[in-house]
Protein backbone atom coordinates (compact mmCIF):
# COMPACT_ATOMS: atom_id res chain seq x y z
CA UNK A 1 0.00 0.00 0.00
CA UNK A 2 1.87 3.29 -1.05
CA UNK A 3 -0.93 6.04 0.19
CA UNK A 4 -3.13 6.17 2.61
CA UNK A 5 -7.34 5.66 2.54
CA UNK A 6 -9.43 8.57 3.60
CA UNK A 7 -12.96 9.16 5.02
CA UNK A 8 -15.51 11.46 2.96
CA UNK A 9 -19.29 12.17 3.50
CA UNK A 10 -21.86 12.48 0.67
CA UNK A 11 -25.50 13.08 0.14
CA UNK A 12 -27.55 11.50 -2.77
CA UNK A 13 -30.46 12.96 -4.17
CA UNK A 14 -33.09 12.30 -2.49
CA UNK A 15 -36.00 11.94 -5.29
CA UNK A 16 -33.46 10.07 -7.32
CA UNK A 17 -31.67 7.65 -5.32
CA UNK A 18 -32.90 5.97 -2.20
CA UNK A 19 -30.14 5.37 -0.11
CA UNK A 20 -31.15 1.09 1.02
CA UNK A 21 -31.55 0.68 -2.84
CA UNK A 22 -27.78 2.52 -3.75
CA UNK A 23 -25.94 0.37 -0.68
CA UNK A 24 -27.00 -2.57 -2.02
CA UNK A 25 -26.20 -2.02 -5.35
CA UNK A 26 -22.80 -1.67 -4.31
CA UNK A 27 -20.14 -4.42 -5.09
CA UNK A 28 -16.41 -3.08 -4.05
CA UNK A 29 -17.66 -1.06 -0.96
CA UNK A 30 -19.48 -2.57 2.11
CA UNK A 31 -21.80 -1.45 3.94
CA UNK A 32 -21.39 -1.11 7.64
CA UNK A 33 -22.43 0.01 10.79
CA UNK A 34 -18.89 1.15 12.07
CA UNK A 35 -16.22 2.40 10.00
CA UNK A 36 -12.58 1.49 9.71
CA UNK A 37 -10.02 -1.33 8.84
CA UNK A 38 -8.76 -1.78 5.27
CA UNK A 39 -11.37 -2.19 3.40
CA UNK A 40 -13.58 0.55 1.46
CA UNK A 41 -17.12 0.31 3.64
CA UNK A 42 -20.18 2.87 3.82
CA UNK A 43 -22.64 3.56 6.14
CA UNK A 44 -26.12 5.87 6.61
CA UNK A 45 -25.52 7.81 9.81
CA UNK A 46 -29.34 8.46 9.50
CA UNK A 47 -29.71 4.46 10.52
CA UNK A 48 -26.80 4.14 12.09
CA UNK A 49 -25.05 6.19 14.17
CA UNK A 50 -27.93 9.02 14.58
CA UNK A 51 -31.09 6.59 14.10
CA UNK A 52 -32.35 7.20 17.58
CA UNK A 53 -32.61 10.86 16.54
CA UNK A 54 -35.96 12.26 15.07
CA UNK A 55 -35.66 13.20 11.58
CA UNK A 56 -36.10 17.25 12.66
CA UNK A 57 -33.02 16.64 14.98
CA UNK A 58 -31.08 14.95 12.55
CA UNK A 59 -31.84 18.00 10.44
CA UNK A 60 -30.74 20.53 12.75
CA UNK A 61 -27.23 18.46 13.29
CA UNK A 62 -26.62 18.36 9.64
CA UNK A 63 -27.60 14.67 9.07
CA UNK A 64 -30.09 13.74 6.42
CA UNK A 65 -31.85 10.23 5.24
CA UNK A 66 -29.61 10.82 2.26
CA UNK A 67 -26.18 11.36 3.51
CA UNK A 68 -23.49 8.51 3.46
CA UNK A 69 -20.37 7.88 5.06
CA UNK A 70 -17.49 6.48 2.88
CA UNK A 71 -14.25 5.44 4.53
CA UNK A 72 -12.10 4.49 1.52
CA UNK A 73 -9.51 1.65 2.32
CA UNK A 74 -7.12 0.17 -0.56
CA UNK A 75 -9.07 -0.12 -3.10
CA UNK A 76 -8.16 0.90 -6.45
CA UNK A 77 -9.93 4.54 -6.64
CA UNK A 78 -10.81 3.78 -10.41
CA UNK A 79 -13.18 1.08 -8.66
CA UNK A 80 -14.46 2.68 -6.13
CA UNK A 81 -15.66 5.48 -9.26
CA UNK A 82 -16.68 2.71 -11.08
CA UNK A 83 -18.96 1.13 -8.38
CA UNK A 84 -20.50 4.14 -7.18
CA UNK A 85 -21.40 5.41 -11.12
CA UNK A 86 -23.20 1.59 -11.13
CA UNK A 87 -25.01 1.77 -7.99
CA UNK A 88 -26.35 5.41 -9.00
CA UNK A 89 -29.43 5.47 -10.95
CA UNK A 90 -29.91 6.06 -14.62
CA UNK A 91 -30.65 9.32 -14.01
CA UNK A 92 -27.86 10.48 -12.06
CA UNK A 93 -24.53 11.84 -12.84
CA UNK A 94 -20.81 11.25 -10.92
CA UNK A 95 -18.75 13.82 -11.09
CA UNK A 96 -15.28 13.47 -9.55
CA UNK A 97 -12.24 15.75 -9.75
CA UNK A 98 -9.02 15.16 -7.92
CA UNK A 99 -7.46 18.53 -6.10
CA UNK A 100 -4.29 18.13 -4.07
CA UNK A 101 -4.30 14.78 -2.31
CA UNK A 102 -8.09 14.71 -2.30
CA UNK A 103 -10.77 12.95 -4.23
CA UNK A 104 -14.38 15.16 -4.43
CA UNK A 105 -17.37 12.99 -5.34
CA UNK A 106 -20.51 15.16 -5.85
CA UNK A 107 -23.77 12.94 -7.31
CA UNK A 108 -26.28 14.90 -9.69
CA UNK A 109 -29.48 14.15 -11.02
CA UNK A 110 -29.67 14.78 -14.92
């Protein structure tokens, strides 16, 4: 392993991707309840982590049904682009752009 993995947070649309129906759809990164280790894994804080929290206090902290956790491990990043572009709907857009050391994912609906 020559770098390092990194942890990021994203939000998918809500009207165009429901978050159960993206994890699952996923086939490099797991899904999982508490973050860390090697491999790439993702989580909904909104079940997770915050689910004991009503939806308007989620909201007020910043945590919506449609925001993920991704803790990338060492997996290639070209599949880790390639598996989230898959597990997005038809409708939906990836757009990535590498700054500094830093990977920025943003999902869009067309």
């Amino acid at each position: 392993m020559k770098k390092f993995g990194a942890m990021l947070s994203f939000e998918l649309d809500d009207l165009k991707n429901e978050t159960n129906s993206f994890l699952s759809r996923l086939q490099h990164i797991h899904t999982a309840v508490s973050l860390g280790g090697v491999e790439t894994i993702i989580c909904s804080p909104a079940q997770t982590s915050h689910v004991k929290l009503s939806v308007n206090e989620r909201k007020r902290v910043g945590i919506s049904n449609a925001l993920l956790r991704l803790s990338v491990g060492i997996v290639h990043v070209d599949d880790l682009i390639a598996d989230i572009e898959q597990a997005l709907t038809d409708n939906s857009i990836l757009i990535y752009h590498y700054q500094g050391s830093c990977w920025m994912f943003i999902a869009l609906a067309s």
